[in-house]
C-alpha atoms as a PDB file:
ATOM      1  CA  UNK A   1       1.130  22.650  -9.916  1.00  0.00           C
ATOM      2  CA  UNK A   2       4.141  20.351  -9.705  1.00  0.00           C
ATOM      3  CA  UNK A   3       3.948  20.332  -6.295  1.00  0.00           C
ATOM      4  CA  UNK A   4       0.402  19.551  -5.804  1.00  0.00           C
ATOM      5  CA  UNK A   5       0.899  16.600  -7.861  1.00  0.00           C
ATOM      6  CA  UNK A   6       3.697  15.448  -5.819  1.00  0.00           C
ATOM      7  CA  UNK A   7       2.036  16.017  -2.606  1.00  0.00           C
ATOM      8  CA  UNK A   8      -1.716  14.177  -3.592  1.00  0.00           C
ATOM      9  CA  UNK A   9      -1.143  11.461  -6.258  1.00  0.00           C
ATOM     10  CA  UNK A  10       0.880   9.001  -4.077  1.00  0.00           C
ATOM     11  CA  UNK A  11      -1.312   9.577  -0.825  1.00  0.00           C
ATOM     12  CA  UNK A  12      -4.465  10.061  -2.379  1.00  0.00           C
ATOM     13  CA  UNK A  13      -3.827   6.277  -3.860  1.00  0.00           C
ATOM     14  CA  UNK A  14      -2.589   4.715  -0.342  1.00  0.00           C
ATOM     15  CA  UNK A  15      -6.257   6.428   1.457  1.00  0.00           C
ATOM     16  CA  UNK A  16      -8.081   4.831  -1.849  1.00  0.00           C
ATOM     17  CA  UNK A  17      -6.328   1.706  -1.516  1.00  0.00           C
ATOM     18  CA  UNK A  18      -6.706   1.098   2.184  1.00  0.00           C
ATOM     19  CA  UNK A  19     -10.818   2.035   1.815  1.00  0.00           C
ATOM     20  CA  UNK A  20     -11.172   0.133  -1.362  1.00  0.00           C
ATOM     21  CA  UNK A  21      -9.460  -3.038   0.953  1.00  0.00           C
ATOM     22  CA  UNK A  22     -11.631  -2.362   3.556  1.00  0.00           C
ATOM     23  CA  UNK A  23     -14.782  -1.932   1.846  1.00  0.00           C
ATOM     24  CA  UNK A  24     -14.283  -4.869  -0.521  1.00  0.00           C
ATOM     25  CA  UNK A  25     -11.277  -6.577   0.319  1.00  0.00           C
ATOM     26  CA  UNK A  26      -9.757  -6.062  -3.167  1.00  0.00           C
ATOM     27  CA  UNK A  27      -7.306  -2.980  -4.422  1.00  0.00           C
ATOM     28  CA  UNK A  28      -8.412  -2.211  -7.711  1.00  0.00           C
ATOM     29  CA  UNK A  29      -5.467  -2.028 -10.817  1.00  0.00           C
ATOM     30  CA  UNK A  30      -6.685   1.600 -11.629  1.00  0.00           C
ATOM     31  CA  UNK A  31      -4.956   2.313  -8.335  1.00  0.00           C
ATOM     32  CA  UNK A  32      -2.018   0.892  -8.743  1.00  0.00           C
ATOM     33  CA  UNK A  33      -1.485   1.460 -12.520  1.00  0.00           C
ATOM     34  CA  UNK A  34      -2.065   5.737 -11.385  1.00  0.00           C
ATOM     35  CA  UNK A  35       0.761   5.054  -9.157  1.00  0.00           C
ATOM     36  CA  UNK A  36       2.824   3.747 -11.486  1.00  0.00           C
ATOM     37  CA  UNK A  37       1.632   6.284 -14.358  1.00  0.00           C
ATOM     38  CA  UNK A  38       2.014   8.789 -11.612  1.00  0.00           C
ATOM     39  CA  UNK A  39       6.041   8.007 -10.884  1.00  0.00           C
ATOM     40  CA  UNK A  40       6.831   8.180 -14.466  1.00  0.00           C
ATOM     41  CA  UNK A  41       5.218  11.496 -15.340  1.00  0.00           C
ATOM     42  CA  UNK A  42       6.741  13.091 -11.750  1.00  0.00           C
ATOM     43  CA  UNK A  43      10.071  11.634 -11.445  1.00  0.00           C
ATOM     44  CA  UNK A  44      11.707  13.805 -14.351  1.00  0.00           C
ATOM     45  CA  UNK A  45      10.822  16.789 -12.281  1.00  0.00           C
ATOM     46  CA  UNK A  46      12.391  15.622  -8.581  1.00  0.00           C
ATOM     47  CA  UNK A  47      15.579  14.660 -10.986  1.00  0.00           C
ATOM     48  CA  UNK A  48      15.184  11.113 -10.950  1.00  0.00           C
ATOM     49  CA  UNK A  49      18.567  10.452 -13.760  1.00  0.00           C
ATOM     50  CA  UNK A  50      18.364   6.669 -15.502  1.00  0.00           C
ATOM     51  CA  UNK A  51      20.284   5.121 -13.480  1.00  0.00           C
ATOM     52  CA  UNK A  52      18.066   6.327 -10.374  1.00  0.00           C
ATOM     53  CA  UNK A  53      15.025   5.187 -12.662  1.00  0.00           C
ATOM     54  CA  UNK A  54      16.650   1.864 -12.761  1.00  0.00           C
ATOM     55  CA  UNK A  55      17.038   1.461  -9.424  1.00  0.00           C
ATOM     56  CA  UNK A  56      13.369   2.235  -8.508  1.00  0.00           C
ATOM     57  CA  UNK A  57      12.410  -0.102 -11.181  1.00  0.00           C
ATOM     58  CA  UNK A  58      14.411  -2.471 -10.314  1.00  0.00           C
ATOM     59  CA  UNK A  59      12.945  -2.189  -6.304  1.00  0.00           C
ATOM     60  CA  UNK A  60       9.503  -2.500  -7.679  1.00  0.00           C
ATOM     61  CA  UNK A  61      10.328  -5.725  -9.638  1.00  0.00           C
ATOM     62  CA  UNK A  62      12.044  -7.609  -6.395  1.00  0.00           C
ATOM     63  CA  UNK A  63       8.879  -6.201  -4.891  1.00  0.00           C
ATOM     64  CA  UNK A  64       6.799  -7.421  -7.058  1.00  0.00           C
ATOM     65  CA  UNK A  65       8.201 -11.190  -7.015  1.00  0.00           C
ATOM     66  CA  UNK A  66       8.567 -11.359  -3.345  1.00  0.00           C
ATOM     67  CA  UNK A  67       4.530 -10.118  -3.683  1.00  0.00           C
ATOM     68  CA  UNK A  68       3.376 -12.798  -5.916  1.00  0.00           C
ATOM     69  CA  UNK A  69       5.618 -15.735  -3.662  1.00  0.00           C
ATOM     70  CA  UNK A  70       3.550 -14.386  -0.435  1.00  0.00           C
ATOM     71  CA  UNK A  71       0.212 -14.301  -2.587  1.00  0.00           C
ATOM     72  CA  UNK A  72       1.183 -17.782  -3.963  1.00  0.00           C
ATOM     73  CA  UNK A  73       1.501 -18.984  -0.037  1.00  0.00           C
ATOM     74  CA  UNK A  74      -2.158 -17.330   0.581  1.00  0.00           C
ATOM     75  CA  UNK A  75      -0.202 -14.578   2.699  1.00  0.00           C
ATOM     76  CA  UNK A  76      -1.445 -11.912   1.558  1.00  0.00           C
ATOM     77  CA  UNK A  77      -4.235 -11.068  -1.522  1.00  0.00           C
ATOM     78  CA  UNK A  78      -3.033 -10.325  -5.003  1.00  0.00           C
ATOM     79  CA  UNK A  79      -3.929  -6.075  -4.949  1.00  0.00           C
ATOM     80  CA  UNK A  80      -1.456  -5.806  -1.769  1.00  0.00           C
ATOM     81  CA  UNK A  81       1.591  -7.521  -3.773  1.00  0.00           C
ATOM     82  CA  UNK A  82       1.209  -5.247  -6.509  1.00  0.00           C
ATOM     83  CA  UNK A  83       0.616  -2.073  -3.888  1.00  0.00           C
ATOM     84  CA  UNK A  84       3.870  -3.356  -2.122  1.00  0.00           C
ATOM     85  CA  UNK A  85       5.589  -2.957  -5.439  1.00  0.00           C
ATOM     86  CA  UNK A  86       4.237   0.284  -6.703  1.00  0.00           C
ATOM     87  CA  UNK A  87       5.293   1.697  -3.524  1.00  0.00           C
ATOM     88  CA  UNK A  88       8.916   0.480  -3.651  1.00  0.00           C
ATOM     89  CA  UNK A  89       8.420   1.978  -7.427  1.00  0.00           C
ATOM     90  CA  UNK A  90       8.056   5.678  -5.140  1.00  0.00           C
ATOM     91  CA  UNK A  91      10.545   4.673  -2.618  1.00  0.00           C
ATOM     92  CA  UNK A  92      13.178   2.960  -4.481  1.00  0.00           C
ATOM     93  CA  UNK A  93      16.275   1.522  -2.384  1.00  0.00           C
ATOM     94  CA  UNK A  94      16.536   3.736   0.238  1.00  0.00           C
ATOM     95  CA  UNK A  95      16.009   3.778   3.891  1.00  0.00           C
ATOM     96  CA  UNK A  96      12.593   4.967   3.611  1.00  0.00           C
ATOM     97  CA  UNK A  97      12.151   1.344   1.965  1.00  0.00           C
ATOM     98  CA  UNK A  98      13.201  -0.827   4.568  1.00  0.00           C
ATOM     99  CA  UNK A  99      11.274   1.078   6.881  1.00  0.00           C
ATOM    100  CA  UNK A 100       8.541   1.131   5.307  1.00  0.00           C
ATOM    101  CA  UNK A 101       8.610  -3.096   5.096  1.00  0.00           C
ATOM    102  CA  UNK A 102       9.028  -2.589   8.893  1.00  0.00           C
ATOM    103  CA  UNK A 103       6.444  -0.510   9.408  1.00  0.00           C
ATOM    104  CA  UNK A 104       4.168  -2.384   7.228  1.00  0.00           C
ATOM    105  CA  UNK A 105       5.182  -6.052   8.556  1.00  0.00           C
ATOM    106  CA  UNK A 106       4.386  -4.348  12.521  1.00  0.00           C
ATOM    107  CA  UNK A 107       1.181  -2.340  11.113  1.00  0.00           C
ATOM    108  CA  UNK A 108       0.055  -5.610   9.606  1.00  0.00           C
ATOM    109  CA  UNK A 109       0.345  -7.717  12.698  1.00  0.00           C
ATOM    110  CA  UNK A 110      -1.557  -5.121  14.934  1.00  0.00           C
ATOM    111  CA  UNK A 111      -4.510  -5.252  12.118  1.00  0.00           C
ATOM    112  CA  UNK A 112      -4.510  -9.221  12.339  1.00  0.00           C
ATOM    113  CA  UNK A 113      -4.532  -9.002  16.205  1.00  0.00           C
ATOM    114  CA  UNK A 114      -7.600  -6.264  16.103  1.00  0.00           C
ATOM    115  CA  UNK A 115      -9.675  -8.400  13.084  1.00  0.00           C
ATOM    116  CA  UNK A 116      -9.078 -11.597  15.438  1.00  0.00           C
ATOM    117  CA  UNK A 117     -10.178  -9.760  18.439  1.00  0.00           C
ATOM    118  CA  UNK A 118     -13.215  -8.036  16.397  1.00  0.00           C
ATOM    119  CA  UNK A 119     -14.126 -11.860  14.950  1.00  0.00           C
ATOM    120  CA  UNK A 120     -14.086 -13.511  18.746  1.00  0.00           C
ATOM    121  CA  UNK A 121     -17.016 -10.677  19.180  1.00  0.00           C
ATOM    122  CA  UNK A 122     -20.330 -11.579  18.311  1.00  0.00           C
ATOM    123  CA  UNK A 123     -21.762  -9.226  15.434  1.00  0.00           C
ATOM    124  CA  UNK A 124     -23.411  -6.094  16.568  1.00  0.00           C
ATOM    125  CA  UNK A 125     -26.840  -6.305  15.669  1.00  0.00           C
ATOM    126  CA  UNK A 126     -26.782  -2.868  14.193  1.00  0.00           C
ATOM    127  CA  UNK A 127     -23.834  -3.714  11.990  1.00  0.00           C
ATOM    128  CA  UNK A 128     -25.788  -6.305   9.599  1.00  0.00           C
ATOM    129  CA  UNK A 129     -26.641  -4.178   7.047  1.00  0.00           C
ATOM    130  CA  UNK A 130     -22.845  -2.886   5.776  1.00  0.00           C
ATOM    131  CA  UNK A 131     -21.261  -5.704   4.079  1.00  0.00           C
ATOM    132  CA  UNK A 132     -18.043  -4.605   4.242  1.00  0.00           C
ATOM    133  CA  UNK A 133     -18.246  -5.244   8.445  1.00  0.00           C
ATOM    134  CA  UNK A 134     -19.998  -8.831   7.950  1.00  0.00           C
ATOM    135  CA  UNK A 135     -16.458  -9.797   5.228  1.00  0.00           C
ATOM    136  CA  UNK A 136     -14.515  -8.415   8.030  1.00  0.00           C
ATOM    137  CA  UNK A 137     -16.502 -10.526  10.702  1.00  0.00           C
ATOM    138  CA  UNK A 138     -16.085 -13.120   8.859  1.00  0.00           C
ATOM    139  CA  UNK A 139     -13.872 -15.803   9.508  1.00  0.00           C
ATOM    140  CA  UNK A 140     -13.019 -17.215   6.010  1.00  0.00           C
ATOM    141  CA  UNK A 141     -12.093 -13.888   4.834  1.00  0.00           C
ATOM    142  CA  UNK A 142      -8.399 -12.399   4.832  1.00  0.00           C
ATOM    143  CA  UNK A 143      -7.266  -9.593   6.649  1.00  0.00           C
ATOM    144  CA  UNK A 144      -7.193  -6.359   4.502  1.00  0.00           C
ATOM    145  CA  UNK A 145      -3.158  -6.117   4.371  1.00  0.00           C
ATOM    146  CA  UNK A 146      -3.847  -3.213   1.787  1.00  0.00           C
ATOM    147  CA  UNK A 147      -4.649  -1.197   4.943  1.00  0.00           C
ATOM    148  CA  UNK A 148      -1.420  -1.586   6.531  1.00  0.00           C
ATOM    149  CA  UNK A 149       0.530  -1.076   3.554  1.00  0.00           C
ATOM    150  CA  UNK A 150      -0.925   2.313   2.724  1.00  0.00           C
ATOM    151  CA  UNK A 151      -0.485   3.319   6.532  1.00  0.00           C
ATOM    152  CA  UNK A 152       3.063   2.467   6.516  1.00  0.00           C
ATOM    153  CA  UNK A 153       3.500   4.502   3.737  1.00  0.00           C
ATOM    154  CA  UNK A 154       1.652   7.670   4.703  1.00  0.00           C
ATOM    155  CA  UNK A 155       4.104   7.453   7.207  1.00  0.00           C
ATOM    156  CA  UNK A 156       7.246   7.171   5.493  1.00  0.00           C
ATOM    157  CA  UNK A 157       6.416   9.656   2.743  1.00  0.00           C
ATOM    158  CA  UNK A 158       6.753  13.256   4.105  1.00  0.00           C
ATOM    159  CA  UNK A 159      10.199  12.002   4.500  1.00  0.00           C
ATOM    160  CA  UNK A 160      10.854  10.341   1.043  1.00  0.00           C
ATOM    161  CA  UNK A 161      12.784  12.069  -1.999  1.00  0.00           C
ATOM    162  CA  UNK A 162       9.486  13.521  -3.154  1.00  0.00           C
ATOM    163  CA  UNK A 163       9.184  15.395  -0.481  1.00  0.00           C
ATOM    164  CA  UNK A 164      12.662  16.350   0.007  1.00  0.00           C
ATOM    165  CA  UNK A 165      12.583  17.030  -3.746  1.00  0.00           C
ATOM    166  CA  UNK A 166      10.107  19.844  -3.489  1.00  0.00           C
ATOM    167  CA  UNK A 167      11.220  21.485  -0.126  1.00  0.00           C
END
């Protein structure tokens, strides 16, 4: 049971999180509060000590502020800062972590490059009636960094402690 929990809760909330952004351009808190809800009632179980607690805490915080600064600058939308941090809350300081940032930062620019090339297009007549592909049409709107971020981290995962952990 522990290890189906281990192996659905964090990637179950990236694919919810990069639909929900998507769809509506938002990340809900109910996903991101699971995630964190989620590392607290797992961790014990992968032997996550205090001081390793600390340390993923700790990752999540600094994740968290750098977050808000790039929301303050209109970088990125408020759901992806605090997805950025819940995920350094799974990863903790580790490699995995500064790929994942990597991954995410190259991810990201390839999904700005394709909603750029997809907003040059004029709108395919067929496509009117889903509002989520008229927001992403749409020039005013953002980019939906929330799908990058949970890529990047479906990626990185199968190779994170939690996996390890289990194996």
């Amino acid at each position: 049971m522990l290890e189906i929990a281990i192996l659905t809760i964090f990637p179950l909330a990236m694919l919810v999180s990069a639909s929900m952004d998507i769809l509506t351009m938002t990340i809900p808190n109910k996903i991101t509060l699971a995630l964190v809800a989620g590392f607290f009632l797992l961790a014990p179980f992968i032997g996550l000590g205090w001081m390793d607690l600390a340390i993923h805490v700790g990752m999540a915080f600094g994740l968290l502020l750098i977050g808000m600064f790039m929301f303050a600058m209109g970088w990125i939308g408020g759901g992806d800062a605090k997805l950025f941090a819940a995920t350094g809350l799974w990863l903790g300081y580790s490699t995995q972590m500064f790929e994942y940032a990597l991954y995410a930062s190259l991810m990201g620019g390839v999904l700005t490059l394709l909603i750029l090339k997809l907003r040059s297009l004029p709108m395919v007549p067929s496509f009117l009636n889903f509002k989520w592909m008229l927001r992403l049409h749409d020039p005013n709107e953002g980019v939906p960094y929330g799908v990058a971020l949970a890529g990047s981290a479906l990626l990185i995962y199968p190779h994170s402690i939690w996996i390890t952990g289990i194996l």
